[in-house]
N, C-alpha and C. Protein backbone atom coordinates (compact mmCIF):
# COMPACT_ATOMS: atom_id res chain seq x y z
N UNK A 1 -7.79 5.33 0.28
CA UNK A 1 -7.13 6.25 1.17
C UNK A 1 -5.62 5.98 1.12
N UNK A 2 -4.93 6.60 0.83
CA UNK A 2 -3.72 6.50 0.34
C UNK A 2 -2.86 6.56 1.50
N UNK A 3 -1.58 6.12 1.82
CA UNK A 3 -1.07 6.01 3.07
C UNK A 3 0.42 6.99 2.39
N UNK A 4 0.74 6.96 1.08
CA UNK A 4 2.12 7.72 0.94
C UNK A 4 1.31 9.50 0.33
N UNK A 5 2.21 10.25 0.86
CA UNK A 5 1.75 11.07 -0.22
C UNK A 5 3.32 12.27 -0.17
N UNK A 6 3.34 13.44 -0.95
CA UNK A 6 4.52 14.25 -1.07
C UNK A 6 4.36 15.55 -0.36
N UNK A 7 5.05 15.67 0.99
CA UNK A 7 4.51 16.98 1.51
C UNK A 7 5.93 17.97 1.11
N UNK A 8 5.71 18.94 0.95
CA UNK A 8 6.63 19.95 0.36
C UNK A 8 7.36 19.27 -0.06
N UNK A 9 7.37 18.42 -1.20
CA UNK A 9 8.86 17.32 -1.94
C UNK A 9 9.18 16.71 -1.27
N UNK A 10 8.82 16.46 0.08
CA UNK A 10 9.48 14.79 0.33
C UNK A 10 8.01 14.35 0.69
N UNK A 11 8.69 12.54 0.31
CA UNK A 11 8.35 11.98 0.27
C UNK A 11 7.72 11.42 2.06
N UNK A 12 6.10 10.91 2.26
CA UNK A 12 5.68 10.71 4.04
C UNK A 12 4.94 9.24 3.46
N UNK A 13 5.59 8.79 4.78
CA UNK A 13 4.59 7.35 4.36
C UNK A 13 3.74 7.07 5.60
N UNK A 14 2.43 7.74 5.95
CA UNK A 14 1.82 8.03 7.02
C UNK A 14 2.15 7.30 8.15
N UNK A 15 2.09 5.69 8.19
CA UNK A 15 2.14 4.81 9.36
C UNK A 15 3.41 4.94 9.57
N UNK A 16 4.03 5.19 9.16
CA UNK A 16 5.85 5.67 10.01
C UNK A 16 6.09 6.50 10.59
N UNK A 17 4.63 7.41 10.70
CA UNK A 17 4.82 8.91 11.51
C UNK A 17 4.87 8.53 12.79
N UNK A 18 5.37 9.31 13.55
CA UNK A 18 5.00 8.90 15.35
C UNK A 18 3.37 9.96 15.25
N UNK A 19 2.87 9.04 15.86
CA UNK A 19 1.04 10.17 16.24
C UNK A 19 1.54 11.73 17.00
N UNK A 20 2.51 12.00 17.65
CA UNK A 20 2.60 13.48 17.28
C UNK A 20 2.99 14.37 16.29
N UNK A 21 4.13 13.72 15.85
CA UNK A 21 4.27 14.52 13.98
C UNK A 21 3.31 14.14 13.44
N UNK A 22 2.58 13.78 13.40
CA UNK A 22 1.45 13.51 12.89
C UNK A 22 0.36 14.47 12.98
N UNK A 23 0.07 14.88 14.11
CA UNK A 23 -0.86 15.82 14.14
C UNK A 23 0.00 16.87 14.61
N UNK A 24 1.21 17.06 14.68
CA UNK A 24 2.01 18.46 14.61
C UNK A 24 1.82 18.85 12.71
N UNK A 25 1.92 18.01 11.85
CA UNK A 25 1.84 18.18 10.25
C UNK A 25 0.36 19.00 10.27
N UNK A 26 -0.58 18.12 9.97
CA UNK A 26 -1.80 18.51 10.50
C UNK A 26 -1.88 19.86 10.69
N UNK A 27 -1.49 20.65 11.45
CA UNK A 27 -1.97 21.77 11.98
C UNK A 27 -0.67 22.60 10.87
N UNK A 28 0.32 22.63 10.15
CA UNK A 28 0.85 23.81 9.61
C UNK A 28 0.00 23.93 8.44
N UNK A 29 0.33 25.15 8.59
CA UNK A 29 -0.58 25.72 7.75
C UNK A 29 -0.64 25.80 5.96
N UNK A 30 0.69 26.16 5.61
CA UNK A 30 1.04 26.23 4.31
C UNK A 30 1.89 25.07 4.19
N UNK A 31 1.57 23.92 3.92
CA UNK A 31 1.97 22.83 3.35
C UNK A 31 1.79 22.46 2.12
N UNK A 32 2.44 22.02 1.58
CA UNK A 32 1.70 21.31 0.08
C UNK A 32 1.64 19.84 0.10
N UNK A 33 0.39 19.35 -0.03
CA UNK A 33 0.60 17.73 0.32
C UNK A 33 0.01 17.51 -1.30
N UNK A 34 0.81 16.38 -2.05
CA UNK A 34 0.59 16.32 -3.20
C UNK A 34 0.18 14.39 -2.85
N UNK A 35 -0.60 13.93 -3.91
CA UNK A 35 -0.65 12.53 -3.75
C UNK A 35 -0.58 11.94 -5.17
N UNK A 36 0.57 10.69 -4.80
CA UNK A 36 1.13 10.05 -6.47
C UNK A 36 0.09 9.47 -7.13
N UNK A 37 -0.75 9.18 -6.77
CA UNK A 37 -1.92 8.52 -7.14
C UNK A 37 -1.93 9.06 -9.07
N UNK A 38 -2.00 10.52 -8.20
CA UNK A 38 -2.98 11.15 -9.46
C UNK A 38 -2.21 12.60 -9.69
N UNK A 39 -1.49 13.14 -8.69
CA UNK A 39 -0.67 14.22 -8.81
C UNK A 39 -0.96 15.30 -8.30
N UNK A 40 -2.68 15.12 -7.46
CA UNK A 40 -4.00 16.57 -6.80
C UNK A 40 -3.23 16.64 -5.31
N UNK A 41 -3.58 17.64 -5.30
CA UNK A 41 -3.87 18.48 -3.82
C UNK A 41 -4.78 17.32 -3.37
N UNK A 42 -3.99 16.78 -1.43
CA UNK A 42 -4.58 16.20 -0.51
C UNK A 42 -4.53 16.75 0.78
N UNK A 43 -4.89 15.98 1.98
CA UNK A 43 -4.46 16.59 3.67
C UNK A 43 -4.88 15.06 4.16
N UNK A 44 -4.53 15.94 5.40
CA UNK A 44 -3.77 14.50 6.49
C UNK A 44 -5.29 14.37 6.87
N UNK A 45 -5.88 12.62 7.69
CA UNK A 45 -6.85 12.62 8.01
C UNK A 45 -6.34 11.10 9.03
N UNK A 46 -6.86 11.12 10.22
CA UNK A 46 -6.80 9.93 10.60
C UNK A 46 -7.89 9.30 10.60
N UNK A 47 -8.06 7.78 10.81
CA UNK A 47 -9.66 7.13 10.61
C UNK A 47 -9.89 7.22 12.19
N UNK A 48 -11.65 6.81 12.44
CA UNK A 48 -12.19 6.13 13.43
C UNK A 48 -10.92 5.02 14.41
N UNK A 49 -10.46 4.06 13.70
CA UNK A 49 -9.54 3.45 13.96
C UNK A 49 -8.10 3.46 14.42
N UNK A 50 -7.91 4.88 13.97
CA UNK A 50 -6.63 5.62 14.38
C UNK A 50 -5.37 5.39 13.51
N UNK A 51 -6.18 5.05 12.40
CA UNK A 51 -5.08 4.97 10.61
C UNK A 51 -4.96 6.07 10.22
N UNK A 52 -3.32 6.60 10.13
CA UNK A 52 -3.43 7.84 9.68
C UNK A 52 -3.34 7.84 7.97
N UNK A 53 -3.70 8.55 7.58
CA UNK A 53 -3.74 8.26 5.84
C UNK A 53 -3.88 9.79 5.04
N UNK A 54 -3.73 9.50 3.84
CA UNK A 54 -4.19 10.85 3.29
C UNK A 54 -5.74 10.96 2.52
N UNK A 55 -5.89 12.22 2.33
CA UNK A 55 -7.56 12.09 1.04
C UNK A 55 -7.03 13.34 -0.03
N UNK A 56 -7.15 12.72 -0.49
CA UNK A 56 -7.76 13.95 -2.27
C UNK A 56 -8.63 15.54 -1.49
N UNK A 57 -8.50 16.09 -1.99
CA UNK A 57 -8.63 17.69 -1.06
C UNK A 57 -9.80 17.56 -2.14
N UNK A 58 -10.19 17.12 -3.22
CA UNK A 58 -11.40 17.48 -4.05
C UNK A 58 -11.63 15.97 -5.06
N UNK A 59 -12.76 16.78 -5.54
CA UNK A 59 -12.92 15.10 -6.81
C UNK A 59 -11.72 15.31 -8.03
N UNK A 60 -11.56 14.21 -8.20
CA UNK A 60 -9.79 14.66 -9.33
C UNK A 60 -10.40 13.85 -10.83
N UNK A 61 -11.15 12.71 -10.28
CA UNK A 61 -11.61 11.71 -11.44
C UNK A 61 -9.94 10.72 -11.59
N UNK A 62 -9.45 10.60 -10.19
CA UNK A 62 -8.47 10.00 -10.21
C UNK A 62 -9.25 8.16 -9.61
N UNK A 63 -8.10 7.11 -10.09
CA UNK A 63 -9.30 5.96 -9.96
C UNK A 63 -9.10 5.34 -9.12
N UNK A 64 -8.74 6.44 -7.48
CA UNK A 64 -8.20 5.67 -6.71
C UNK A 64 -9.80 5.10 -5.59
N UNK A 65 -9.98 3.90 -5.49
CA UNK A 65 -10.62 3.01 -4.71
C UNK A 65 -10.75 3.28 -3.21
N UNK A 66 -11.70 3.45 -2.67
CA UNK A 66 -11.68 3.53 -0.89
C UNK A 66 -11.59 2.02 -0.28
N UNK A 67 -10.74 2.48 0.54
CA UNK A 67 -10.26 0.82 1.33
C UNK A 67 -10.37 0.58 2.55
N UNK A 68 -10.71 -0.48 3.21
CA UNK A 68 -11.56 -0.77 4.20
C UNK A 68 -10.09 -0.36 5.73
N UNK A 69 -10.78 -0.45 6.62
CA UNK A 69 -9.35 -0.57 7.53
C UNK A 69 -9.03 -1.36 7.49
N UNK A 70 -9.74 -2.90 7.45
CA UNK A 70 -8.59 -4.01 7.24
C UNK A 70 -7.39 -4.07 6.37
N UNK A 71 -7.93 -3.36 4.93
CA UNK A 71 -7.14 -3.57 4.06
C UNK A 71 -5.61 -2.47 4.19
N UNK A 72 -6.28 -1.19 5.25
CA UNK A 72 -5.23 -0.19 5.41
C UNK A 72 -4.56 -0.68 6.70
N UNK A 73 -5.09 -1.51 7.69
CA UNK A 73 -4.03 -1.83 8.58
C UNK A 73 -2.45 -2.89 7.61
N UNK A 74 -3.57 -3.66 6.72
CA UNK A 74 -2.35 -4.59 6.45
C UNK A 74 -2.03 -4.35 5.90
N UNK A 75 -1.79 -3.21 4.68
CA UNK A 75 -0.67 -2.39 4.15
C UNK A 75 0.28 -1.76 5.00
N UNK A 76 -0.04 -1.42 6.83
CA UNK A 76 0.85 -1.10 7.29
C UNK A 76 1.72 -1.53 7.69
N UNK A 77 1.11 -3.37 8.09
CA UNK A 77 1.95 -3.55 9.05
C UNK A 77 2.61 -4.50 8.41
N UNK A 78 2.68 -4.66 6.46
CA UNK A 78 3.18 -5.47 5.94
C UNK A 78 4.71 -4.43 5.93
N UNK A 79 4.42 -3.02 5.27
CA UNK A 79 5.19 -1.77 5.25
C UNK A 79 5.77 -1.86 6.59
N UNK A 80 5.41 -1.94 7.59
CA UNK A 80 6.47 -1.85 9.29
C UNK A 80 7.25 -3.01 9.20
N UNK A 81 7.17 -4.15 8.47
CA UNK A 81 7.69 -5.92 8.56
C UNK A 81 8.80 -5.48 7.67
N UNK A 82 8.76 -5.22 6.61
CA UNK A 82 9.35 -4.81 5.22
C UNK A 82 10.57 -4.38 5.37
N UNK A 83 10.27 -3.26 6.35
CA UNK A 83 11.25 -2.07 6.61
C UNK A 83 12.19 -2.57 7.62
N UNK A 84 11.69 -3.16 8.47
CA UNK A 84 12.56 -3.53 9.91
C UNK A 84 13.33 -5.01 9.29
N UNK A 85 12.36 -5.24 8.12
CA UNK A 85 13.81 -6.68 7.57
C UNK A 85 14.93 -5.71 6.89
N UNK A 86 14.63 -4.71 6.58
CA UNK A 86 15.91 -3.95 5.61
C UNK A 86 15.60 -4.01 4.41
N UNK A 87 14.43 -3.83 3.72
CA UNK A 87 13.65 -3.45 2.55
C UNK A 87 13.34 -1.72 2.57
N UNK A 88 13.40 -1.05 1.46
CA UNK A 88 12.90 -0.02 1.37
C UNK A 88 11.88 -0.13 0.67
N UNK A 89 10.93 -0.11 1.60
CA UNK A 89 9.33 -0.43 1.04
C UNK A 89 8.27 1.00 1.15
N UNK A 90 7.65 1.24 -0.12
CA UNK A 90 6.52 1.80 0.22
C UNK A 90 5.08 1.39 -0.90
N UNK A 91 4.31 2.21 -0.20
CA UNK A 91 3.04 2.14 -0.30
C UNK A 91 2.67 2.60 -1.69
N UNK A 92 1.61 2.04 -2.54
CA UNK A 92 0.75 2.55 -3.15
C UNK A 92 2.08 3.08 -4.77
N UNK A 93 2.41 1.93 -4.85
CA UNK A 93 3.66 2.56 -5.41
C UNK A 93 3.65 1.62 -7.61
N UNK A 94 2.91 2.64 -8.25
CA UNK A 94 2.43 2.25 -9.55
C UNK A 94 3.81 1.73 -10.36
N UNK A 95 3.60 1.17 -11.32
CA UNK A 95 4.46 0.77 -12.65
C UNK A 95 3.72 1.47 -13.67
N UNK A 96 3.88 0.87 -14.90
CA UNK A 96 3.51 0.99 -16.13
C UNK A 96 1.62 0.69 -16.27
N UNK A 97 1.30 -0.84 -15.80
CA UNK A 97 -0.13 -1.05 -15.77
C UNK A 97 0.02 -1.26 -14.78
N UNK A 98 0.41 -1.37 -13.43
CA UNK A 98 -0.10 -1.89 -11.72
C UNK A 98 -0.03 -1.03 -10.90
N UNK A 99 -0.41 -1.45 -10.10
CA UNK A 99 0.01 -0.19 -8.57
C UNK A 99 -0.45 -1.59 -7.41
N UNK A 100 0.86 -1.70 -6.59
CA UNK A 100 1.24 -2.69 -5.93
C UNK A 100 1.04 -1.66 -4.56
N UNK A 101 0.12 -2.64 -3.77
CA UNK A 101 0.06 -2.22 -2.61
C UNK A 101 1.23 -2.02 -1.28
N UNK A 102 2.20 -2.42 -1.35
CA UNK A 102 3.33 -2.61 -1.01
C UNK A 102 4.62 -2.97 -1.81
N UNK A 103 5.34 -1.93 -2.38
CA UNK A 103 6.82 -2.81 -3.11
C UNK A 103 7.76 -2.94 -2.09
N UNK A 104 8.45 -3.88 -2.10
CA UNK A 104 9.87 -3.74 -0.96
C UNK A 104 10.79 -3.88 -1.97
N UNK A 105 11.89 -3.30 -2.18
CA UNK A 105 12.65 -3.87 -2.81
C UNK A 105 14.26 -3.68 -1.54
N UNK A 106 15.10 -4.22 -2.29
CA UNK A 106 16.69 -4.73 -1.61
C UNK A 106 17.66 -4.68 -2.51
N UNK A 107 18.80 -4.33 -2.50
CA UNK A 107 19.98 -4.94 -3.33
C UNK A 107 20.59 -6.35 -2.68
N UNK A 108 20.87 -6.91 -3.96
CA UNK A 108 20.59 -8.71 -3.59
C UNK A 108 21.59 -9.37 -4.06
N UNK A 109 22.25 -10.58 -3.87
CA UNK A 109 23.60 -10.60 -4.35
C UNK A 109 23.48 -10.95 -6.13
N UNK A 110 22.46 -11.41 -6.70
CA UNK A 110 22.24 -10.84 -8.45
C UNK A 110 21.12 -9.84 -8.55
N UNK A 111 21.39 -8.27 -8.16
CA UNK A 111 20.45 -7.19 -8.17
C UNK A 111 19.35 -7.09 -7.75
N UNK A 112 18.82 -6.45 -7.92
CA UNK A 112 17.63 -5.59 -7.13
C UNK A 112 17.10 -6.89 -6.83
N UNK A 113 16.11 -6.84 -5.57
CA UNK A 113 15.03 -7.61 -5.10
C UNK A 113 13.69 -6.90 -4.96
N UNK A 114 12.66 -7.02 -6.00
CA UNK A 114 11.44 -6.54 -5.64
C UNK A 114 10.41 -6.79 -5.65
N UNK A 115 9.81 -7.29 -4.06
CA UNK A 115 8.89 -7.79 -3.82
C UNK A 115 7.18 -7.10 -3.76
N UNK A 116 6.66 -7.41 -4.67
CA UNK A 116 4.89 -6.82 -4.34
C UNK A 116 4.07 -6.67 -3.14
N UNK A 117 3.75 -6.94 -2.62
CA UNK A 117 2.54 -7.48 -1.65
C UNK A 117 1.06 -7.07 -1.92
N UNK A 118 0.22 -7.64 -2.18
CA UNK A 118 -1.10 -7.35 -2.90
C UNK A 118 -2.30 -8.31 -1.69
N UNK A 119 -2.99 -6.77 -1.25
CA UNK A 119 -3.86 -6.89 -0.04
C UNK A 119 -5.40 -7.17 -1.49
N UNK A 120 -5.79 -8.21 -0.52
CA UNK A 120 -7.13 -8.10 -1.74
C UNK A 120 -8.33 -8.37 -1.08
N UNK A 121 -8.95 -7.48 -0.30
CA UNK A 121 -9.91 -7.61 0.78
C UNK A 121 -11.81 -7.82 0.32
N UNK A 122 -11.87 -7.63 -0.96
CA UNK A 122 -12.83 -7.68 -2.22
C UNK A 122 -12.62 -9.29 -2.89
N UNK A 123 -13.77 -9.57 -3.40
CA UNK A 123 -13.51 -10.85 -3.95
C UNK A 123 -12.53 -10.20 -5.67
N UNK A 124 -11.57 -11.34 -5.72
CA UNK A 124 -10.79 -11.39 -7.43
C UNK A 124 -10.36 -12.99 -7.21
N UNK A 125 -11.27 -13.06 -8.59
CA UNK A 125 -10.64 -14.87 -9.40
C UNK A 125 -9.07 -15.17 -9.57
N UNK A 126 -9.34 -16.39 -9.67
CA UNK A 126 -8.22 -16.57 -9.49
C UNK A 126 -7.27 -16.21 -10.97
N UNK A 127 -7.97 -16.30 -12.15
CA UNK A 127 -7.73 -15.71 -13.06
C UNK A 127 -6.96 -14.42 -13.04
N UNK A 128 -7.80 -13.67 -12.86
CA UNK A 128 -7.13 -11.98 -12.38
C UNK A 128 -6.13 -12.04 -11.64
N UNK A 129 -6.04 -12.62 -10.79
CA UNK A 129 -4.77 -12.37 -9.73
C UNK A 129 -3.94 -13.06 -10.52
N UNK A 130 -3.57 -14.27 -11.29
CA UNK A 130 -2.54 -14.55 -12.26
C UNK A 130 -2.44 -13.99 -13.13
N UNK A 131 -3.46 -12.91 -14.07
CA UNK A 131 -3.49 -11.91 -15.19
C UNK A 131 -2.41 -10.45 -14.21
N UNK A 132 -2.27 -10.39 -12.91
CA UNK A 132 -1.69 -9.19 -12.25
C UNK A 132 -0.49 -9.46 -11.98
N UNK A 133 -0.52 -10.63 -11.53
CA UNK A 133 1.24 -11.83 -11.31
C UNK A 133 1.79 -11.43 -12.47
N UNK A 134 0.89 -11.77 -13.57
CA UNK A 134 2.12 -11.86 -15.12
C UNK A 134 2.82 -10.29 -15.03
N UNK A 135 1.66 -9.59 -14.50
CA UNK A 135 2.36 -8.12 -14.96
C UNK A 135 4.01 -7.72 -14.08
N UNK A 136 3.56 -8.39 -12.77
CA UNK A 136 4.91 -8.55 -12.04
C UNK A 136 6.23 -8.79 -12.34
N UNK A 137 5.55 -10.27 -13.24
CA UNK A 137 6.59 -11.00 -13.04
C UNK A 137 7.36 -10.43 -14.69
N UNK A 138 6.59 -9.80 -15.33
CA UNK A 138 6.91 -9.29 -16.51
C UNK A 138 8.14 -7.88 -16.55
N UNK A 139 7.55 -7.41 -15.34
CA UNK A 139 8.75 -6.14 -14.85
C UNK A 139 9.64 -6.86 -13.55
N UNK A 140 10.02 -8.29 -13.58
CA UNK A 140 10.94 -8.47 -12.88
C UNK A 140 10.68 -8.60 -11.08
N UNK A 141 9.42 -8.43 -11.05
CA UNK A 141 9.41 -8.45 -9.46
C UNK A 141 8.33 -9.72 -8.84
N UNK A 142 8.83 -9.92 -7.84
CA UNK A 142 7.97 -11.27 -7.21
C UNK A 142 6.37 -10.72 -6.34
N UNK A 143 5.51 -11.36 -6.66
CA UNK A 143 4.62 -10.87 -6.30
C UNK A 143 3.80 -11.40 -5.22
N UNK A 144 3.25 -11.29 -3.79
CA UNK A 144 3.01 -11.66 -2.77
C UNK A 144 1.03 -11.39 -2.52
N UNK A 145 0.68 -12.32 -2.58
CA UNK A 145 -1.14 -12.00 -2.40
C UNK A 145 -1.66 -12.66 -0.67
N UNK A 146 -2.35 -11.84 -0.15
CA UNK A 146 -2.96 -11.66 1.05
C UNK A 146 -4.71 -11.74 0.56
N UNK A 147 -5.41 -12.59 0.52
CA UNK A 147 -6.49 -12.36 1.05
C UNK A 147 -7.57 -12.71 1.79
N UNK A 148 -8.53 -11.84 2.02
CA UNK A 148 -9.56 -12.15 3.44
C UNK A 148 -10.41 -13.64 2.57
N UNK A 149 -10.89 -13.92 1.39
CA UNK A 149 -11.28 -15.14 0.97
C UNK A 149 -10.64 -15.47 -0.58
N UNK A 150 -9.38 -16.27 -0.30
CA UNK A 150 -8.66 -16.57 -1.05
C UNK A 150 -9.69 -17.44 -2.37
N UNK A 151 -9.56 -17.25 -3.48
CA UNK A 151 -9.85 -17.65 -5.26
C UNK A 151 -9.03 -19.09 -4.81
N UNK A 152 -10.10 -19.81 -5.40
CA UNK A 152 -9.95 -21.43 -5.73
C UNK A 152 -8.87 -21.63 -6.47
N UNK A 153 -7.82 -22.62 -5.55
CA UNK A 153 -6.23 -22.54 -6.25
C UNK A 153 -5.41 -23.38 -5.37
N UNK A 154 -4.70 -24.12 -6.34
CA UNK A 154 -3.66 -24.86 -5.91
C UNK A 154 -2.53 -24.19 -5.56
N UNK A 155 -1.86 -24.54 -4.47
CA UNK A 155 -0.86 -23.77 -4.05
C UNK A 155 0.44 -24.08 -4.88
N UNK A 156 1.29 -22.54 -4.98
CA UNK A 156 1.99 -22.35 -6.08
C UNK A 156 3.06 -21.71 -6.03
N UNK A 157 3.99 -21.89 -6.41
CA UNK A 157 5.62 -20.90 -6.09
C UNK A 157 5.21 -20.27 -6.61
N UNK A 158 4.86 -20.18 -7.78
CA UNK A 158 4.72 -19.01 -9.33
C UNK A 158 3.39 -17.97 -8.50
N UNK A 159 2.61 -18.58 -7.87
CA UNK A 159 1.91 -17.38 -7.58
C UNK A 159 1.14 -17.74 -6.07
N UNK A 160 1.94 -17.06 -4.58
CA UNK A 160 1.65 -17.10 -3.44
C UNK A 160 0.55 -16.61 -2.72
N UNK A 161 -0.41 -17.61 -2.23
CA UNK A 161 -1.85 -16.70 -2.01
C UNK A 161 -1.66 -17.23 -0.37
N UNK A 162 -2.21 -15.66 0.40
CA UNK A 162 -2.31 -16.20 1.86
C UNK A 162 -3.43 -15.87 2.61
N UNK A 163 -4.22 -16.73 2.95
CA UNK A 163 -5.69 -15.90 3.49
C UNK A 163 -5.29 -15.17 4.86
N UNK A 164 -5.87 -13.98 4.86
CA UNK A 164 -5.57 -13.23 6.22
C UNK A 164 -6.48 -13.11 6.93
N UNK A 165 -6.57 -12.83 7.89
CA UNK A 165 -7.77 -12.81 9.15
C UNK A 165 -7.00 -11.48 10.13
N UNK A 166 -7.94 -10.06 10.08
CA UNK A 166 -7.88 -9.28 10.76
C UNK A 166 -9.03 -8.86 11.38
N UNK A 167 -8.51 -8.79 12.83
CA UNK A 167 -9.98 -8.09 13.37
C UNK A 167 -9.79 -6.90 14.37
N UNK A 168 -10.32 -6.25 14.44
CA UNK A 168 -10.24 -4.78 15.00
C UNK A 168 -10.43 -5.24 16.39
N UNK A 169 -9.45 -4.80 17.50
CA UNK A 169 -9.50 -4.70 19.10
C UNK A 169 -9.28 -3.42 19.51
N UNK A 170 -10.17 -2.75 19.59
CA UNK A 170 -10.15 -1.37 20.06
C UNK A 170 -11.06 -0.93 21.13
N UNK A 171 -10.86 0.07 21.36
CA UNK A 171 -11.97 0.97 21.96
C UNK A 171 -13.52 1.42 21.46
């Protein structure tokens, strides 16, 4: 469930909406909501949980993954941290081979700063997650891992793993 998507050419990064533009969007009628994923026709949907996000309006055979709310809260509230340090961060945001769940990047006093953040709420070895680092670190950007049961690993500058613990308090 994708949290950025392109409504009439600009660019929405759902959890930055206030919940009334939110469902003021929602209701116009002739919008075009496009999603980078894959480039298809989507619309606005909020979860059970009250995550607002986007969906694919049809099947595209695009290879985007359904993600749990844990994994969509902490794309948000890594994206709300990001932003309020003075990063222009968004969501769901591909390279060449990756698509980084969060990029932040900054201008830095020797250029750009751009940081990953990689939610990994599914089990991945520890292998893989250093086979995804290289790709990072290969296009220049530092790469940040979150997960719910962190891959057997010595702790590492070269590659930062943080186990997270989220739990839903709601209604």
């Amino acid at each position: 469930m994708p949290l950025r998507a392109f409504i009439d050419e600009q660019e929405v990064l759902a959890p930055l909406i206030s919940d009334g533009d939110w469902e003021a969007l929602k209701l116009q009628r002739n919008k075009q909501v496009c999603l980078p994923c894959c480039g298809a026709d989507g619309y606005l949907r909020t979860s059970k949980q009250s995550t607002k996000h986007f969906v694919h309006k049809h099947k595209t055979g695009c290879d985007w993954k359904p993600e749990t709310w844990q994994h969509l809260l902490a794309k948000t509230e890594i994206l709300r941290v990001c932003q309020r340090l003075g990063y222009d961060a968004k969501t769901e945001v591909a390279g060449s081979d990756w698509r980084a769940d969060v990029l932040a990047t900054k201008p830095g006093k020797q250029g750009l700063i751009q940081i990953a953040f990689e939610v990994q709420w599914s089990p991945q070895t520890k292998e893989v997650t250093q086979d995804r680092q290289a790709k990072y670190k290969r296009d220049g950007i530092r790469g940040c891992w979150f997960f719910q049961r962190p891959p057997e690993s010595d702790v590492s500058h070269d590659l930062p793993i943080f186990k997270l613990i989220l739990r839903w308090i709601g209604s």
